[in-house]
N, C-alpha and C. Protein backbone atom coordinates (compact mmCIF):
# COMPACT_ATOMS: atom_id res chain seq x y z
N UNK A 1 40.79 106.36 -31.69
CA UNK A 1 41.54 105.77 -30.59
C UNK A 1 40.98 104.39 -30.24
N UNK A 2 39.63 104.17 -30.43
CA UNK A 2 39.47 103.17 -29.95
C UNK A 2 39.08 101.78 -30.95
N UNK A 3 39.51 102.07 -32.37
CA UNK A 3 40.13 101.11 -33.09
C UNK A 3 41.72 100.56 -32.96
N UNK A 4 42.29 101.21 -32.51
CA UNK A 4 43.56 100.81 -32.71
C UNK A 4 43.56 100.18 -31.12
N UNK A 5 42.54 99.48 -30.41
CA UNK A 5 42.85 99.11 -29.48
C UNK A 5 42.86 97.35 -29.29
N UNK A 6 43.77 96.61 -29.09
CA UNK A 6 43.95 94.99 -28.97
C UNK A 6 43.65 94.81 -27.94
N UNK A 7 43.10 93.53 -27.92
CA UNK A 7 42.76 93.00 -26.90
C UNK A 7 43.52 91.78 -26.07
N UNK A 8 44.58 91.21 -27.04
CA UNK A 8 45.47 90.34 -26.67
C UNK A 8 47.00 91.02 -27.44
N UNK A 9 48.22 91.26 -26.93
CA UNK A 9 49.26 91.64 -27.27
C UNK A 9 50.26 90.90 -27.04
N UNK A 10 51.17 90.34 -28.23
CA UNK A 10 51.54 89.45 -27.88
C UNK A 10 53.61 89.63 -27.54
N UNK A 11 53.96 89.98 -26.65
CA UNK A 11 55.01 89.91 -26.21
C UNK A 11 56.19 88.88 -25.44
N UNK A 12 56.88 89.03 -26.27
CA UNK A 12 58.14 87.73 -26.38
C UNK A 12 57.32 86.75 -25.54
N UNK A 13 56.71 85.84 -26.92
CA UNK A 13 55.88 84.41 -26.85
C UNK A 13 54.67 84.58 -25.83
N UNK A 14 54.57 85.70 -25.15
CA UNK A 14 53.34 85.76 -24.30
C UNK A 14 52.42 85.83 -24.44
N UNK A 15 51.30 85.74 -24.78
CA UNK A 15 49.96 86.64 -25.10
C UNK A 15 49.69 87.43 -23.76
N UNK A 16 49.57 88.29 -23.46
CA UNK A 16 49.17 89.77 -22.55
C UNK A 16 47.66 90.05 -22.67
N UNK A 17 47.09 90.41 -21.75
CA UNK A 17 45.33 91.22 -21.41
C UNK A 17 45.93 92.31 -21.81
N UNK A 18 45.18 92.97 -23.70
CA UNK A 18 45.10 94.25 -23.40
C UNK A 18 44.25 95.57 -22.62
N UNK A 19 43.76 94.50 -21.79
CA UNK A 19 42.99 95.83 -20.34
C UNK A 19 43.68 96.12 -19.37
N UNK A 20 45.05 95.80 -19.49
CA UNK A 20 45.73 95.31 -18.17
C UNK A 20 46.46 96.86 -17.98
N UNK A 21 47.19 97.39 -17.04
CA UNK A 21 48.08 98.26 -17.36
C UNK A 21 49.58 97.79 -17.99
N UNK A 22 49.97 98.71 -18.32
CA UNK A 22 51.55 98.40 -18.98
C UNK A 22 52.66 98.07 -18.00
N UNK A 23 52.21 98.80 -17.32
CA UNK A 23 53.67 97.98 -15.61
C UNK A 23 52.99 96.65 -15.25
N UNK A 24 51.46 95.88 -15.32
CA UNK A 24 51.39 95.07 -14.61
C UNK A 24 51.01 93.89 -15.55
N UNK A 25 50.70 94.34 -16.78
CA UNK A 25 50.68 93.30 -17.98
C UNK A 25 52.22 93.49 -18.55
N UNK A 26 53.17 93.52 -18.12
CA UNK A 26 54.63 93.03 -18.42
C UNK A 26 54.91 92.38 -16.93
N UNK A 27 54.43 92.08 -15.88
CA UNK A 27 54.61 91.06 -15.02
C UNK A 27 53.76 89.42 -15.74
N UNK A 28 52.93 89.91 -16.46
CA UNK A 28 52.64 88.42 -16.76
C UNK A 28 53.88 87.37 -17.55
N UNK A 29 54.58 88.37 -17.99
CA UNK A 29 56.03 87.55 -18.56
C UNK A 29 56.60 86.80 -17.64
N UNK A 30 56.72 85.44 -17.45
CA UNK A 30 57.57 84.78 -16.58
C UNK A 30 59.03 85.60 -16.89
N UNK A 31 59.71 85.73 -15.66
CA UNK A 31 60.73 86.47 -15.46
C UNK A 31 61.17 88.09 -15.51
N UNK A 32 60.09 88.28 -15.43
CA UNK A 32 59.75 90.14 -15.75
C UNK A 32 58.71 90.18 -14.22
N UNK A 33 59.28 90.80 -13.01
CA UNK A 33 59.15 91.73 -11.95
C UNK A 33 58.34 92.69 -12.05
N UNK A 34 57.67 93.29 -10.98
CA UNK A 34 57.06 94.86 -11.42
C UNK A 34 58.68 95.68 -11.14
N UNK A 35 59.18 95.51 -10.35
CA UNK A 35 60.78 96.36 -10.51
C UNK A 35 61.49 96.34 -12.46
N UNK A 36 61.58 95.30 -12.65
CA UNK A 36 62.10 95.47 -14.06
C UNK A 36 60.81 96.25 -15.05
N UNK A 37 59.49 95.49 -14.83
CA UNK A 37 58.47 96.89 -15.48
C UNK A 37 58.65 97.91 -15.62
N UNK A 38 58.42 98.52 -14.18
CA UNK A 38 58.45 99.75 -14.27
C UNK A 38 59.86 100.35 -14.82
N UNK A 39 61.09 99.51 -15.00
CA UNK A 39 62.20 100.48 -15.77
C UNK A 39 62.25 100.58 -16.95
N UNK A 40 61.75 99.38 -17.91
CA UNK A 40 61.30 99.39 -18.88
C UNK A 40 59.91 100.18 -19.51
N UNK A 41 59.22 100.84 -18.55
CA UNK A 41 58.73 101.48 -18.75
C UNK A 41 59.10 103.51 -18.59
N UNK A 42 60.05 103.27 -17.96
CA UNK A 42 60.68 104.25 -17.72
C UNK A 42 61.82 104.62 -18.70
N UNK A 43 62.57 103.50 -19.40
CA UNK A 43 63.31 103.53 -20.11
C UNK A 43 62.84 104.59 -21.36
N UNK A 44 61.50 103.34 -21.70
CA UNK A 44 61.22 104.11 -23.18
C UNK A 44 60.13 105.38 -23.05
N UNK A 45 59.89 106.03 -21.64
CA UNK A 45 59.07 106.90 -21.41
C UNK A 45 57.43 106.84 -21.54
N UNK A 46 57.09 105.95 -21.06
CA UNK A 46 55.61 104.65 -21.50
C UNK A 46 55.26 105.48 -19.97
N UNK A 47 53.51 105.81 -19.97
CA UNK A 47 52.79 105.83 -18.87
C UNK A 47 52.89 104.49 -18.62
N UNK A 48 53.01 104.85 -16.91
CA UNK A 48 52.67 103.18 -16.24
C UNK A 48 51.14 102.71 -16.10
N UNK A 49 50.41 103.82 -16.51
CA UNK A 49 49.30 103.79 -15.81
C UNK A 49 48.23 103.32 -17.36
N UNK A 50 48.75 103.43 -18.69
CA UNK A 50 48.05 103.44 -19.70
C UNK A 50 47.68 101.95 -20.24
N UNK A 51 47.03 101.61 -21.13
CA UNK A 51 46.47 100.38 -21.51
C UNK A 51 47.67 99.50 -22.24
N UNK A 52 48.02 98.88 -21.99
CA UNK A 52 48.87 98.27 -23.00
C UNK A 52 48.56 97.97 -24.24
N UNK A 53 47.11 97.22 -24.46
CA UNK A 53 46.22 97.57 -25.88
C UNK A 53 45.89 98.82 -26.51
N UNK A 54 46.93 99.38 -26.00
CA UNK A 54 46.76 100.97 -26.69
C UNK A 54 47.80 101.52 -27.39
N UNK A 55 48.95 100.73 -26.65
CA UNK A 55 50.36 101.18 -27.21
C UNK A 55 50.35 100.47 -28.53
N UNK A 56 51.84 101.16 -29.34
CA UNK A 56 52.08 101.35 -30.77
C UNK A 56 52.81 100.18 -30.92
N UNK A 57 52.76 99.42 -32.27
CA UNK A 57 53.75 98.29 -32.35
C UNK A 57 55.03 98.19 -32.25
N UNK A 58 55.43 99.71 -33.12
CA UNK A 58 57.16 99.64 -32.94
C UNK A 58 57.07 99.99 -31.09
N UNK A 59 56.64 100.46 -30.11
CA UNK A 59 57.01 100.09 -28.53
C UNK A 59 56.81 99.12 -27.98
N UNK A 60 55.70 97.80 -28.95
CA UNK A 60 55.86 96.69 -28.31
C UNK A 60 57.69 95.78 -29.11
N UNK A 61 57.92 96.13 -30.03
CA UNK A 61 59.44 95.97 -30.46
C UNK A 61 60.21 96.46 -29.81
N UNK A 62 59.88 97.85 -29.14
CA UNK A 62 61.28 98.34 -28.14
C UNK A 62 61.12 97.27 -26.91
N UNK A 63 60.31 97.18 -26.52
CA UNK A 63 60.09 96.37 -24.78
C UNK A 63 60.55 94.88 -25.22
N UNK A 64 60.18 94.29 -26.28
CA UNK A 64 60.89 92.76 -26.71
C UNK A 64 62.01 92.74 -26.72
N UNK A 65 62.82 94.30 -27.10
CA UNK A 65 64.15 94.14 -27.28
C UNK A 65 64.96 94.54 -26.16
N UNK A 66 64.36 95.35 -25.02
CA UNK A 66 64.61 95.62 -23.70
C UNK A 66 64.84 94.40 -22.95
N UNK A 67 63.87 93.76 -23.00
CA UNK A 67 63.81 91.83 -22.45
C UNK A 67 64.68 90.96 -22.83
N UNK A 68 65.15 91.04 -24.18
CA UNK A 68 66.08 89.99 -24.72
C UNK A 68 67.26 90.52 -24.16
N UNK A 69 67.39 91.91 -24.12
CA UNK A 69 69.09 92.52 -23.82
C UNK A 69 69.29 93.47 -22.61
N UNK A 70 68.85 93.37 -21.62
CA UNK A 70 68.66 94.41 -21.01
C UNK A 70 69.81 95.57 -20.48
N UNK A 71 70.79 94.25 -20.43
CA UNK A 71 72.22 95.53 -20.26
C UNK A 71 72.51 96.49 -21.12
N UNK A 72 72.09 96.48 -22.76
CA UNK A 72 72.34 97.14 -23.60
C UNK A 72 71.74 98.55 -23.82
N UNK A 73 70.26 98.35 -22.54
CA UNK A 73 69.79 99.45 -22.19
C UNK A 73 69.91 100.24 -21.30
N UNK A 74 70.74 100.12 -20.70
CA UNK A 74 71.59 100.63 -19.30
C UNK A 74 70.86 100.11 -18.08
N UNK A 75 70.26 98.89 -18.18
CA UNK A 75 69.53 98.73 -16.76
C UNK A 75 70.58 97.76 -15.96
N UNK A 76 70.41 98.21 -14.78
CA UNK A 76 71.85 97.51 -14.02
C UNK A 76 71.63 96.15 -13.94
N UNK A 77 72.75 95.46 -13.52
CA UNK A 77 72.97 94.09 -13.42
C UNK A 77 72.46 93.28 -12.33
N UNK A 78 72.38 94.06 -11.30
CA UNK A 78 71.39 93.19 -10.35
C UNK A 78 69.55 93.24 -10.65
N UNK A 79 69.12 93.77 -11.41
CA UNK A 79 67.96 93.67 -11.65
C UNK A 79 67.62 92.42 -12.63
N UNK A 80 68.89 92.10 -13.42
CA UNK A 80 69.04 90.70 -14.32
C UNK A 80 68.58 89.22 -13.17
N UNK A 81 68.42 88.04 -13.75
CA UNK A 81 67.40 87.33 -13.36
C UNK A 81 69.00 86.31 -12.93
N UNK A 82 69.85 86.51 -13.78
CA UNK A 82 70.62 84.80 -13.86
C UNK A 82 72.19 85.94 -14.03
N UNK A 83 72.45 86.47 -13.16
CA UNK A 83 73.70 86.82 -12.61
C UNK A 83 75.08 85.89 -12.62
N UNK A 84 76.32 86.07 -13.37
CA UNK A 84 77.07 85.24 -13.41
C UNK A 84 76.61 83.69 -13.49
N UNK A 85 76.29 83.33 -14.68
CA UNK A 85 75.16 82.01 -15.00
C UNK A 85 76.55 80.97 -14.61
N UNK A 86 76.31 80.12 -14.44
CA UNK A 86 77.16 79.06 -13.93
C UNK A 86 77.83 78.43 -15.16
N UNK A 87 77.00 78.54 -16.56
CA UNK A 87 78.17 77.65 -17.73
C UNK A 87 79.13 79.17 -18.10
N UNK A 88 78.54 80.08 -18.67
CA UNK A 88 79.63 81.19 -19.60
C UNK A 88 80.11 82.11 -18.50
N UNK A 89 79.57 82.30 -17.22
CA UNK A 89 79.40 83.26 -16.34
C UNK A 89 79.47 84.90 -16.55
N UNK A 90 78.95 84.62 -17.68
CA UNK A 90 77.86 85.97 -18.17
C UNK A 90 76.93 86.67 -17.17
N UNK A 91 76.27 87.56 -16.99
CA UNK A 91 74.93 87.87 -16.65
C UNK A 91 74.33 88.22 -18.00
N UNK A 92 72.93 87.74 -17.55
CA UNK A 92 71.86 87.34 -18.31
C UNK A 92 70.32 87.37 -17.87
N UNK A 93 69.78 87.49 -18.78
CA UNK A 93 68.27 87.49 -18.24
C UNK A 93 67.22 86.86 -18.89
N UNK A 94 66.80 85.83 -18.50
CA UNK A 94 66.48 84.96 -19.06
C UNK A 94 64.48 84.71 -18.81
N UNK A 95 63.79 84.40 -19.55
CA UNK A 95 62.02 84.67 -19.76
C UNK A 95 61.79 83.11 -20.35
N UNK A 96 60.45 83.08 -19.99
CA UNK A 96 59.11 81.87 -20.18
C UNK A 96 59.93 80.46 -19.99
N UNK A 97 60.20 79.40 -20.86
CA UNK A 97 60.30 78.40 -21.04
C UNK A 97 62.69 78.42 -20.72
N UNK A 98 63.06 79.40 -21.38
CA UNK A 98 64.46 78.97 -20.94
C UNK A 98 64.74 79.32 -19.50
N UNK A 99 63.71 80.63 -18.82
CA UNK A 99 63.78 80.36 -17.51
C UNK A 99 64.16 78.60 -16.60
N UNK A 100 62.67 78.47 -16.85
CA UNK A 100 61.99 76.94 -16.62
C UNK A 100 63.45 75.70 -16.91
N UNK A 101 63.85 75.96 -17.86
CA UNK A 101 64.84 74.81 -18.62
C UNK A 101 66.08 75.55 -17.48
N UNK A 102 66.56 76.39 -17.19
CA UNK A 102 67.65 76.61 -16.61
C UNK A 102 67.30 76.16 -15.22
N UNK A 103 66.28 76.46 -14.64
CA UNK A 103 66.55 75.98 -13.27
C UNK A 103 66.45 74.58 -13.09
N UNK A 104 65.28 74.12 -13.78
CA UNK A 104 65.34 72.92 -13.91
C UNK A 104 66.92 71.92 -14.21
N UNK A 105 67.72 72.34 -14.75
CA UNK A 105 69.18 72.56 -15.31
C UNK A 105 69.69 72.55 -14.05
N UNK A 106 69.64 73.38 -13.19
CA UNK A 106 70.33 73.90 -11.96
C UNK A 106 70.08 72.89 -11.06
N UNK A 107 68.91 72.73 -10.76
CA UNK A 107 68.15 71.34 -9.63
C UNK A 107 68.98 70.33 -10.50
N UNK A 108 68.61 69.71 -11.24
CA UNK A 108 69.44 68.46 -11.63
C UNK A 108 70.96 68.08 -11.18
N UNK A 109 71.76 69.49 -11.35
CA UNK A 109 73.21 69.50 -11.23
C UNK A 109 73.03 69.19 -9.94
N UNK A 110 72.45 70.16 -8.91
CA UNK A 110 72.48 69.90 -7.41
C UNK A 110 72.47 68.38 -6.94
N UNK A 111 71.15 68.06 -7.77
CA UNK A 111 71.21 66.83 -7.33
C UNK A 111 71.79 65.72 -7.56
N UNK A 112 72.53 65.91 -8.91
CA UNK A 112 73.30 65.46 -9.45
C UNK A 112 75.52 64.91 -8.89
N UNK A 113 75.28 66.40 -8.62
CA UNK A 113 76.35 66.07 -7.45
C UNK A 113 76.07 66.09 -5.64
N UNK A 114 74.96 65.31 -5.58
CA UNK A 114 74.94 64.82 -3.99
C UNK A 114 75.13 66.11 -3.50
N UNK A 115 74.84 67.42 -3.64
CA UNK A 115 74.70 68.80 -2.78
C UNK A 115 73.95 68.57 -1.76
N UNK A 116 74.14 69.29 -0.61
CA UNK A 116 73.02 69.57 0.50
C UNK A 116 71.96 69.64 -0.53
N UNK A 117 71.76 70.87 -0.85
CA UNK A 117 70.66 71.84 -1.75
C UNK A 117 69.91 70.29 -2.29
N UNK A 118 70.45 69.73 -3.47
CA UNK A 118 70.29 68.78 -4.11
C UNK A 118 69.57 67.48 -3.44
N UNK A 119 70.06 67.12 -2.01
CA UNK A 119 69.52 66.20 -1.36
C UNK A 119 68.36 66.78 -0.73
N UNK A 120 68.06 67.90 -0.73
CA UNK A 120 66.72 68.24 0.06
C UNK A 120 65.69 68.83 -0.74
N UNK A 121 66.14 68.73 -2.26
CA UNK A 121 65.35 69.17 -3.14
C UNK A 121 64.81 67.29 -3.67
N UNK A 122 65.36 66.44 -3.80
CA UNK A 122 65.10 64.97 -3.76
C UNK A 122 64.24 64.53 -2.98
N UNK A 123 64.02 64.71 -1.46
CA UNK A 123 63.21 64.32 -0.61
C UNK A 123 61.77 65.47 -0.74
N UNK A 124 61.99 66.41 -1.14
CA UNK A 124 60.99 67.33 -0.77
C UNK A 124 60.71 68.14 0.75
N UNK A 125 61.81 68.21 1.25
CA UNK A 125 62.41 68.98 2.18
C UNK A 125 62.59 70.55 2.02
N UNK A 126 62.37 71.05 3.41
CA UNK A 126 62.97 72.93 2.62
C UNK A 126 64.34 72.92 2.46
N UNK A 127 64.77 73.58 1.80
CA UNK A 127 66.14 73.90 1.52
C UNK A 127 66.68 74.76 1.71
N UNK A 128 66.23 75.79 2.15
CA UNK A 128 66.57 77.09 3.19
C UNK A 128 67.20 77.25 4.35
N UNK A 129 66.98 76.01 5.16
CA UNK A 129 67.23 76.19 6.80
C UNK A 129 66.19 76.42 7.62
N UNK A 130 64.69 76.31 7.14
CA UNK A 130 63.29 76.19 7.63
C UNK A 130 63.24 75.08 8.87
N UNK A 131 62.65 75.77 9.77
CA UNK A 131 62.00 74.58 10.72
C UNK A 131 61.44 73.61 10.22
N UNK A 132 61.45 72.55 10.61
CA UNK A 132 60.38 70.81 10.21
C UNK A 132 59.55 70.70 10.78
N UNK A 133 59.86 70.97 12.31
CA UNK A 133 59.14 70.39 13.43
C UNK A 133 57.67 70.43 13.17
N UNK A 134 57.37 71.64 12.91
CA UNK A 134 55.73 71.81 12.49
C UNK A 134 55.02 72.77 11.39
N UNK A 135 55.98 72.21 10.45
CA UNK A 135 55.89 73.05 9.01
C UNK A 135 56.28 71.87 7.62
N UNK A 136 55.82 72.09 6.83
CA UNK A 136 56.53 71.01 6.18
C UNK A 136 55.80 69.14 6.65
N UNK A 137 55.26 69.39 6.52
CA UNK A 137 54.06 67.95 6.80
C UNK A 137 53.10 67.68 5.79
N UNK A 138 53.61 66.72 4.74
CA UNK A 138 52.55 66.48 4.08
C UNK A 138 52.30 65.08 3.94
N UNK A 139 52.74 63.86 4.42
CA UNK A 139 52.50 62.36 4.86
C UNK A 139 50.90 62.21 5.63
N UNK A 140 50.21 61.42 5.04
CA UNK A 140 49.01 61.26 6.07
C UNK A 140 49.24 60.65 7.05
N UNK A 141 50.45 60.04 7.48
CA UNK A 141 50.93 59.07 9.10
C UNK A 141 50.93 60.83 9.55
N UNK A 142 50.94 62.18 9.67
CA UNK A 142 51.12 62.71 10.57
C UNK A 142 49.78 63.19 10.66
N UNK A 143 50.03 63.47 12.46
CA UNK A 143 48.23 64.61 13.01
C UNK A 143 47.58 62.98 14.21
N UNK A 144 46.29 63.47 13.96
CA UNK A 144 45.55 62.32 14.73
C UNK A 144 44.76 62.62 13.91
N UNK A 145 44.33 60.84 13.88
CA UNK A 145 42.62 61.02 13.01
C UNK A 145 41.84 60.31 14.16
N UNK A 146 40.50 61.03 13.75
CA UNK A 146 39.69 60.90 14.69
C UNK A 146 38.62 59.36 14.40
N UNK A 147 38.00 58.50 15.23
CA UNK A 147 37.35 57.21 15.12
C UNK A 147 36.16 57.47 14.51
């Protein structure tokens, strides 16, 4: 048992701690939740609690292929990351670097067409509907400095 144990596992482009557990070393995936973990761990019947440097290669192939497709595994659609995507209006679920490229994608458009969203993502403003008054201060003209 304790040859067949890795110490780095490498899942869709990630490298993973194999000391980690299996529900919380599949949060190191940008775009992978402990909610989507644990179903994917539930899916393919995986202790949550076991080493991930312990598991078998063909289950690190099932969980890559859980990630790339997840509807195909019956996991519902609101647990997907990019819901009715704005070009194909697909749902989709999207990890690491095309995460990154889509929102980045998304901010541009905003700002791109003069949006609220878009103009307060430009200034560095919240974009929520957050108070200003005394949140959101990062100019050194604000406060008092002392002599």
């Amino acid at each position: 048992m304790e040859d067949d144990f890795k110490h780095l596992v490498r899942i869709s482009r990630k490298d993973v701690d194999g000391n980690k557990t299996i529900e919380h070393a599949l949060t190191d995936i940008k775009g992978v939740g402990l909610s989507l973990s644990k179903t994917i761990c539930r899916v393919l019947d995986l202790d949550l609690n076991s080493k991930i440097g312990y598991i078998a290669d063909e289950d690190v192939a099932k969980i890559e292929s859980i990630i790339e497709d997840p509807k195909s595994f019956d996991i519902p659609t609101w647990m997907l990351n990019r819901r009715e995507d704005y070009e194909t209006g697909e749902d989709i679920h999207l990890i690491e670097s095309d995460l990154d490229m889509t929102l980045r994608d998304d901010l541009n458009r905003m700002k791109k067409t003069r949006s609220y969203k878009g103009r307060r993502h430009e200034v560095g403003l919240p974009v929520r509907g957050q108070r200003t008054k005394s949140t959101f201060r990062k100019s050194a003209s604000v406060g008092v400095r002392r002599s």
